[in-house]
Each structure stands twice: as structure tokens, then as C-alpha cells.
C-alpha atoms as a PDB file:
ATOM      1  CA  UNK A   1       0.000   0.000   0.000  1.00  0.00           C
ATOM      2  CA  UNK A   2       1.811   3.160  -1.302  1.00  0.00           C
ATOM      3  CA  UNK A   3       0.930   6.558   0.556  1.00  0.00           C
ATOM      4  CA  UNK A   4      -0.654   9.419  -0.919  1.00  0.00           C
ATOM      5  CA  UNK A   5       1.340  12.784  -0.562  1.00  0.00           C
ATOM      6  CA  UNK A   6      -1.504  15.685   0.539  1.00  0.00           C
ATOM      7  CA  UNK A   7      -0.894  19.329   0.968  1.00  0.00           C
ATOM      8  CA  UNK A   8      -3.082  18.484   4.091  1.00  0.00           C
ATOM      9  CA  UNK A   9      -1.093  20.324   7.954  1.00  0.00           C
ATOM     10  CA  UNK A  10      -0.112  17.349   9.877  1.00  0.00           C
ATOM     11  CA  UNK A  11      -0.948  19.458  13.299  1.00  0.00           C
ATOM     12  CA  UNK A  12      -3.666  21.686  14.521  1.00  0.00           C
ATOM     13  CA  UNK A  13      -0.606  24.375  14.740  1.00  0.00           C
ATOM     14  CA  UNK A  14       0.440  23.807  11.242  1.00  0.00           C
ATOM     15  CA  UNK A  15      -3.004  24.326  10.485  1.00  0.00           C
ATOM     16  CA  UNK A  16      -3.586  27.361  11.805  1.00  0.00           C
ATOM     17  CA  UNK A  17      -0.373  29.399  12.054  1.00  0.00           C
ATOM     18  CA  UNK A  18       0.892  27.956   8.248  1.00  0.00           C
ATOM     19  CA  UNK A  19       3.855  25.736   7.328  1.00  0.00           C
ATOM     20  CA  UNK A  20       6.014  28.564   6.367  1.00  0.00           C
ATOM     21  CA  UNK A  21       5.472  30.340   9.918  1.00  0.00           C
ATOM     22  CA  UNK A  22       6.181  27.330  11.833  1.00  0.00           C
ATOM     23  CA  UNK A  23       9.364  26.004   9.896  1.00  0.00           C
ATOM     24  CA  UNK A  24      10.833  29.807  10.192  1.00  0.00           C
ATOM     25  CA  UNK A  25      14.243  30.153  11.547  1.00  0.00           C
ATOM     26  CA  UNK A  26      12.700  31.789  15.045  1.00  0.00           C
ATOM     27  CA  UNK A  27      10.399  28.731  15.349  1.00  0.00           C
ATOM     28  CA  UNK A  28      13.245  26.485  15.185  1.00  0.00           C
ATOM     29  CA  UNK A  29      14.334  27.755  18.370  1.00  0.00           C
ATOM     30  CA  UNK A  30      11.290  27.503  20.091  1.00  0.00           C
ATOM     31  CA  UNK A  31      10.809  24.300  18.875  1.00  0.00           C
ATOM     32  CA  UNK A  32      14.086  23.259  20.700  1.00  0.00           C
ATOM     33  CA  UNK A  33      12.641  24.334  24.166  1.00  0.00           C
ATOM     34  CA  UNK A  34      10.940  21.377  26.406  1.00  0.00           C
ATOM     35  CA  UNK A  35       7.338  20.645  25.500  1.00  0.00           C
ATOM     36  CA  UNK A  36       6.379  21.639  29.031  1.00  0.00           C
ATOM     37  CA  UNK A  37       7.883  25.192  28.855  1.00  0.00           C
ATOM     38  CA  UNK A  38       6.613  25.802  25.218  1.00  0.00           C
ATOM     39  CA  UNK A  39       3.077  24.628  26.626  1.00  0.00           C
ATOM     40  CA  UNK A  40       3.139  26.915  29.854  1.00  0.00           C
ATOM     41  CA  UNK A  41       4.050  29.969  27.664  1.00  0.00           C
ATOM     42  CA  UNK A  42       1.640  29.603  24.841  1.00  0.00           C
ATOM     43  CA  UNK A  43      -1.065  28.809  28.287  1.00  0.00           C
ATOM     44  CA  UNK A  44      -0.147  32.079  29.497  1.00  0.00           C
ATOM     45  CA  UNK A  45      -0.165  34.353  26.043  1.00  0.00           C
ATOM     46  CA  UNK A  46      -3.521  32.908  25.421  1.00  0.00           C
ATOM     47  CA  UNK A  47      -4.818  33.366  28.902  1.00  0.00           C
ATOM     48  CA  UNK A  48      -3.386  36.796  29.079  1.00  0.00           C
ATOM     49  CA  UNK A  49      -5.360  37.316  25.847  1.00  0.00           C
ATOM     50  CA  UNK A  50      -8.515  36.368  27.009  1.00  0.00           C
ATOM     51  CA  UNK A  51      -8.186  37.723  29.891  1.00  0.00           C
ATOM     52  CA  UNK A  52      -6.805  40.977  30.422  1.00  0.00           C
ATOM     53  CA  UNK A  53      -7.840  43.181  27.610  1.00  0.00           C
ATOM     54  CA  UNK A  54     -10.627  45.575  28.435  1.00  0.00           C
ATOM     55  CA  UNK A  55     -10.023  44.920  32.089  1.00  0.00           C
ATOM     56  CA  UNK A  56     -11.124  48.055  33.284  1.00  0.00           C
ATOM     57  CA  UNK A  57     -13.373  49.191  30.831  1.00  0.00           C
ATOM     58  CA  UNK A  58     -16.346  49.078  33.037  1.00  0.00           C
ATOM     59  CA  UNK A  59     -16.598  50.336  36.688  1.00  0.00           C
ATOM     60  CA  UNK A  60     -16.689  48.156  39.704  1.00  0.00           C
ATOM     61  CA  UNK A  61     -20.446  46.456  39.067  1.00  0.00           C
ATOM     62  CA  UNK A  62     -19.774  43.801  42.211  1.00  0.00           C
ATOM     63  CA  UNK A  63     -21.136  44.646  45.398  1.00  0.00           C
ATOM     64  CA  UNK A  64     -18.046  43.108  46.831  1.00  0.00           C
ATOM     65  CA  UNK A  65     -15.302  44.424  44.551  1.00  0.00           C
ATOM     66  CA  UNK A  66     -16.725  47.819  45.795  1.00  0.00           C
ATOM     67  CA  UNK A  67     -16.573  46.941  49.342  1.00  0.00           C
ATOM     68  CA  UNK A  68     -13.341  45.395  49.482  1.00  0.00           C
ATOM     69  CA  UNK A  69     -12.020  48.022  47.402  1.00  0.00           C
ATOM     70  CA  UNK A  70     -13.017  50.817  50.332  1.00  0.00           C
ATOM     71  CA  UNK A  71     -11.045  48.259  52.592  1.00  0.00           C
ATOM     72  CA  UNK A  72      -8.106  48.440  49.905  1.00  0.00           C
ATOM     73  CA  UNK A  73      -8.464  52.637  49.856  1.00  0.00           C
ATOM     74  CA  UNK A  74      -8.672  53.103  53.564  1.00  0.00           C
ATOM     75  CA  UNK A  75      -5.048  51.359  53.197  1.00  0.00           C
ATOM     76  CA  UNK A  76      -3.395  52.890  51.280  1.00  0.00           C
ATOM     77  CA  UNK A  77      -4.994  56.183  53.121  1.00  0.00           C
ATOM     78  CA  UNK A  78      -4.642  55.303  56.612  1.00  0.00           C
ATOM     79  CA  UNK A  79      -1.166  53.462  56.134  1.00  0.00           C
ATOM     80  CA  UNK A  80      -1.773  51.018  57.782  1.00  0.00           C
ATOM     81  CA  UNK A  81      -1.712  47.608  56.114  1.00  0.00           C
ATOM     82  CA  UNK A  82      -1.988  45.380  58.839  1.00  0.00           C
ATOM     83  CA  UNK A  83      -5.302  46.715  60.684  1.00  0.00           C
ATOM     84  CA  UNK A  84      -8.418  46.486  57.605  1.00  0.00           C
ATOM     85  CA  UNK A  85     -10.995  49.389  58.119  1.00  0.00           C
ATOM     86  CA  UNK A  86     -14.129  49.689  57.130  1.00  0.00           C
ATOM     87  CA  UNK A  87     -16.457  52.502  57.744  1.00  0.00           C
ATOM     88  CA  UNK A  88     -16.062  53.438  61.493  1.00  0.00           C
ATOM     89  CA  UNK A  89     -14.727  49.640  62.541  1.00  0.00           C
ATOM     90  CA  UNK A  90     -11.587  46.842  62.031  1.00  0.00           C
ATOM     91  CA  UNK A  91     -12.585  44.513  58.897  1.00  0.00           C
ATOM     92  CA  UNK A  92     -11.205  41.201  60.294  1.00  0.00           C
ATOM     93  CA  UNK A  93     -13.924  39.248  58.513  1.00  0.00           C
ATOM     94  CA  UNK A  94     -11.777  38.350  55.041  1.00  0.00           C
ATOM     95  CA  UNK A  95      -7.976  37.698  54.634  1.00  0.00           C
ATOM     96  CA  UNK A  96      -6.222  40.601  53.996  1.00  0.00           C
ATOM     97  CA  UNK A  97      -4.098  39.623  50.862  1.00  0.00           C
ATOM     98  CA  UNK A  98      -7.128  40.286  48.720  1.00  0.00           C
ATOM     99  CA  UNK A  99      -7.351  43.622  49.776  1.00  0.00           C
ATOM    100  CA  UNK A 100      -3.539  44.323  49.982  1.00  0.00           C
ATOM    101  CA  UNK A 101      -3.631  42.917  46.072  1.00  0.00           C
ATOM    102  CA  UNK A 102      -6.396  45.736  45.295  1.00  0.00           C
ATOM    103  CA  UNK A 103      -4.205  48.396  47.009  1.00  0.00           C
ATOM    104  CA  UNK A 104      -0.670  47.373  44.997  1.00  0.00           C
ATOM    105  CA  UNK A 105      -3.522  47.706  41.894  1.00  0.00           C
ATOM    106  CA  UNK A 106      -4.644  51.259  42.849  1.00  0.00           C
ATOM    107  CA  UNK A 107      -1.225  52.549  43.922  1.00  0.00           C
ATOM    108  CA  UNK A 108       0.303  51.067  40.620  1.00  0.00           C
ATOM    109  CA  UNK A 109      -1.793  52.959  39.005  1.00  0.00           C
ATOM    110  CA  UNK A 110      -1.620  56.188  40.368  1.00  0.00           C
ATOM    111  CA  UNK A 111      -4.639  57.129  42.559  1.00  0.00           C
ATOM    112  CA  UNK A 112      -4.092  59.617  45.046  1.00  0.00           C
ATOM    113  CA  UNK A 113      -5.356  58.203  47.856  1.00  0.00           C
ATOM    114  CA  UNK A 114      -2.346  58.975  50.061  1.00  0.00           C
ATOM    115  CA  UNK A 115      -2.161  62.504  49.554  1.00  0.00           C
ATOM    116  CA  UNK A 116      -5.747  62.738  51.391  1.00  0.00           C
ATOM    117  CA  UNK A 117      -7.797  63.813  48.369  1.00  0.00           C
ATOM    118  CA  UNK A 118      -9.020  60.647  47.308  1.00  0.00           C
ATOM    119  CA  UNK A 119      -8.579  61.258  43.393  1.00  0.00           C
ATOM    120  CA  UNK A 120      -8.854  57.397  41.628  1.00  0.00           C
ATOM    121  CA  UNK A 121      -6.808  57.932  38.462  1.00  0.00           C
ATOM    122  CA  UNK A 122      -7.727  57.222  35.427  1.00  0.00           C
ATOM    123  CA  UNK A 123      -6.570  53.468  34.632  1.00  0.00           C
ATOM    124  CA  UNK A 124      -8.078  52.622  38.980  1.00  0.00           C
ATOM    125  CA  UNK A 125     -10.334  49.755  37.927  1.00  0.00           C
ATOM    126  CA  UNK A 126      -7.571  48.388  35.547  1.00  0.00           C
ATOM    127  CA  UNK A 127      -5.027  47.917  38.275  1.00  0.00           C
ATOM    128  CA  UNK A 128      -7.431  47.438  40.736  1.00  0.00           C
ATOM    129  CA  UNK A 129      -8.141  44.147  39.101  1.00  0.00           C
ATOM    130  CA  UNK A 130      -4.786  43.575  37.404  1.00  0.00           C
ATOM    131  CA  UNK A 131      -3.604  41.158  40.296  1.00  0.00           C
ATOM    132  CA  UNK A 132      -6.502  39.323  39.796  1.00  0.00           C
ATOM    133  CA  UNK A 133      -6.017  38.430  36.343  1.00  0.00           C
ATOM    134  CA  UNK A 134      -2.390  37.796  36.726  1.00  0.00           C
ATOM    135  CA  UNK A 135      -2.757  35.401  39.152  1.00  0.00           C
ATOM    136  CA  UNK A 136      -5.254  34.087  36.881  1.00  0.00           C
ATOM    137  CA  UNK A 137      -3.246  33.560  33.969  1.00  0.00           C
ATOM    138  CA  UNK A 138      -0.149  32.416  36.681  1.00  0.00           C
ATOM    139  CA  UNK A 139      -2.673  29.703  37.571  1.00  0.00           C
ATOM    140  CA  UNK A 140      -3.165  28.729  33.708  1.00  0.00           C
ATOM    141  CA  UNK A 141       0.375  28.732  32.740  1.00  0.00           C
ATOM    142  CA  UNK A 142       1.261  26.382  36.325  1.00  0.00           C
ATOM    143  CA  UNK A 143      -1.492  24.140  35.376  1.00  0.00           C
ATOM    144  CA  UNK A 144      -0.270  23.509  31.455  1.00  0.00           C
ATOM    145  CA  UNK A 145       2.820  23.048  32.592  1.00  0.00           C
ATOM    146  CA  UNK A 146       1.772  20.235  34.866  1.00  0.00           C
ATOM    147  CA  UNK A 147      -0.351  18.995  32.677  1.00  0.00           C
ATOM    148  CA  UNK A 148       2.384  18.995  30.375  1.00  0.00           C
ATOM    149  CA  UNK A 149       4.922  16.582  32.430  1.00  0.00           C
ATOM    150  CA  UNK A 150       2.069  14.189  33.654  1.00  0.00           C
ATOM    151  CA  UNK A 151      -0.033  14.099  29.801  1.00  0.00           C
ATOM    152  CA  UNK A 152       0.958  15.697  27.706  1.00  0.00           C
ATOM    153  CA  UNK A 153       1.239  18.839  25.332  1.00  0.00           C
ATOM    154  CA  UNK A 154      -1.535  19.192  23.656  1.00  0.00           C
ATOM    155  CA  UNK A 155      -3.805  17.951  26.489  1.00  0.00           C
ATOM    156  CA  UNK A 156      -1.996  20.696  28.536  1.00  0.00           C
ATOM    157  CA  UNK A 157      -3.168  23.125  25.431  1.00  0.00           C
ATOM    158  CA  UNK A 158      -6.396  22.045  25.543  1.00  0.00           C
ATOM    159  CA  UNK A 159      -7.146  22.196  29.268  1.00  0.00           C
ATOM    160  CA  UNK A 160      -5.688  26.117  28.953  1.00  0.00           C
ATOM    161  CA  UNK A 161      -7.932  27.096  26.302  1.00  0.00           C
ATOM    162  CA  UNK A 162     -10.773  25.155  28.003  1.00  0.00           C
ATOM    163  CA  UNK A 163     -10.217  26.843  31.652  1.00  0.00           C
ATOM    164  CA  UNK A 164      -9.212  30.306  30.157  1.00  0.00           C
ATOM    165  CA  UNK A 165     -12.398  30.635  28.149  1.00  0.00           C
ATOM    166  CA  UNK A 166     -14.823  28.854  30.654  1.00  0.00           C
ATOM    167  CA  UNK A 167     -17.457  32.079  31.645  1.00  0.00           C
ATOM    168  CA  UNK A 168     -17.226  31.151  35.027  1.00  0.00           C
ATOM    169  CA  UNK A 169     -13.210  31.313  35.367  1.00  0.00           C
ATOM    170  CA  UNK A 170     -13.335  34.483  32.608  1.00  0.00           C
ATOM    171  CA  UNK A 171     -15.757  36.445  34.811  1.00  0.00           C
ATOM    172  CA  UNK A 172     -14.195  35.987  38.543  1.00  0.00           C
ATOM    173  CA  UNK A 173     -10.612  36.347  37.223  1.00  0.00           C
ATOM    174  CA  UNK A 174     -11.542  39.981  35.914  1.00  0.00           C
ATOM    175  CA  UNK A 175     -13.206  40.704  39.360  1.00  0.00           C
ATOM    176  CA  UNK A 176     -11.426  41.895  42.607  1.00  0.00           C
ATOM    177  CA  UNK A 177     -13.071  39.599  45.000  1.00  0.00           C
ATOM    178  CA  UNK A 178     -11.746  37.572  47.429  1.00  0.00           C
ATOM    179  CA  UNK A 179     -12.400  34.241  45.575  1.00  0.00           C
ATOM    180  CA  UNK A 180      -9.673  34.766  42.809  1.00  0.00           C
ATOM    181  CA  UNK A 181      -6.714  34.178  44.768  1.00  0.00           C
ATOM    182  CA  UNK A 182      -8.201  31.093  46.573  1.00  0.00           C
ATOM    183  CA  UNK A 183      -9.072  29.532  43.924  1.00  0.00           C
ATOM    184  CA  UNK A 184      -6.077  30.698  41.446  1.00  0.00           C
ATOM    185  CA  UNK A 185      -4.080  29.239  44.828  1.00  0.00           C
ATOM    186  CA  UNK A 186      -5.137  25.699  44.147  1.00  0.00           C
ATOM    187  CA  UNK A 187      -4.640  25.451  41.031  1.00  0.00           C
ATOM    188  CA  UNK A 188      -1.141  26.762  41.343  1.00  0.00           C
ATOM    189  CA  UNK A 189      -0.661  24.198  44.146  1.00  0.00           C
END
């Protein structure tokens, strides 16, 4: 039985990015890097591109990202990162990392909270949730490469794409809530 030559991509990669693309000098490096590592860093540009564009377009819509966000402002304003305040009393009823994360976010960004005014700048939702969707996409990228070493590649690939676009997973890594880095923590463990 003699085989038939086709003009048909042997892989879903060759099929999408082109046999020219993929045989390209640059490729041939990449190529040369371990499965697991090229799998954890394609995991984490797609996840970053799913995830993070448009993060702050719209305002804080969750009742919590709100309230944990005052937490997060009273901070940076008070600062005092060790004692969470809320209103007129101590906030003791959440871990603090979550709203230590939101502060790095708002401070990154330049709000100026410290100075006593209170002005949110301009890109404060962004970085406000911009730990959030880093660990996020952290948590994609340790999982492929797991998945990678115990599977393999391309079920590593698939579980990324699958976890990245599920809405659940796409909706609380773009939120500032306290769930993110619990869950995101498991998954990197």
C-alpha cells in the first residue's frame, strides 16, 4: 500500500499558524525548548489574551469588589496595612491579601489616595483588578505546565484554552473579590 502525498497540515498548529510560519528560523528555536515550557508559555499568552484586555473598561459592578475596594483605599490612606478598616470599625472578617492585592492595583496605578484627596486615576479599575487576572493567567500557565509533564502537550493546550475561556473562570478572574486568589491558589498548588 503506497501513501498518498496531501498538501493536508499534519498538526492543529500547522493548520492554523501555516507551514512557512512554523518552519521559520525563530520557530526552530522555540521548537528546541521542552514541550512543558513551550506549553506553559503559549497557556499564558492565550490566557493573558482572554483575559486581560478591556479589564477596566467598566466600573466596579460587584457589590463586593466595591466593598473590598473601600477596605483596599482606607489602606493605602490610613497606612496602615496590617489593621483592615471599614467605615467606622476593624474589617477582620476576610484575609487581607485580597485587599492588599487591590491596594498594589490602585497605587500602581496612580490614585491619590495617600495625599488625602481621594482622586482614583484614570486606569483605577484596571489595576485594581490587574492582580486578579495575573494570578489568573499564573494559575493557567502552572497548570499547562503540569499537565504537560504528567499528559501531555496538547492535552496541557487544551485544558488552557478550556479553563481560560470557561465564563465562570473568565468572569471571577476579571473581578477583585476575594475568591480569585483562593481559587487561582489551588490550582497553582
Amino acid at each position: 500500500m503506497s501513501q498518498v502525498a496531501t498538501n493536508e497540515p499534519a498538526t492543529l498548529t500547522e493548520a492554523i499558524l501555516g507551514k512557512e510560519l512554523i518552519t521559520a528560523p525563530i520557530f526552530s528555536k522555540v521548537r528546541a525548548w521542552p514541550a512543558e515550557l513551550r506549553a506553559a508559555l503559549f497557556s499564558v499568552l492565550l490566557a493573558s489574551a482572554v483575559l486581560l484586555p478591556y479589564l477596566g473598561a467598566v466600573g466596579l459592578w460587584d457589590p463586593w469588589e466595591v466593598h473590598y475596594g473601600e477596605v483596599a483605599r482606607e489602606m493605602i490612606q490610613r497606612n496602615d496595612y496590617v489593621h483592615p478598616f471599614w467605615e467606622n470599625a476593624w474589617f477582620f472578617s476576610k484575609p487581607a491579601f485580597t485587599m492588599w492585592m487591590q491596594a498594589l492595583g490602585m497605587q500602581l496605578t496612580g490614585s491619590d489616595i495617600a495625599s488625602g484627596a481621594g482622586h482614583l486615576g484614570r486606569y483605577t479599575e484596571w489595576g485594581f483588578r490587574l492582580p486578579f487576572a495575573l494570578a489568573s493567567v499564573l494559575a493557567i500557565g502552572l497548570l499547562a505546565w503540569a499537565m504537560a509533564r504528567t499528559v501531555s502537550a496538547r492535552a496541557a493546550l487544551a485544558t488552557a484554552f478550556v479553563l481560560c475561556t470557561m465564563p465562570m473562570w473568565f468572569l471571577l478572574s476579571r473581578q477583585a473579590v476575594t475568591d480569585t486568589p483562593v481559587v487561582t491558589s489551588m490550582v497553582c498548588a
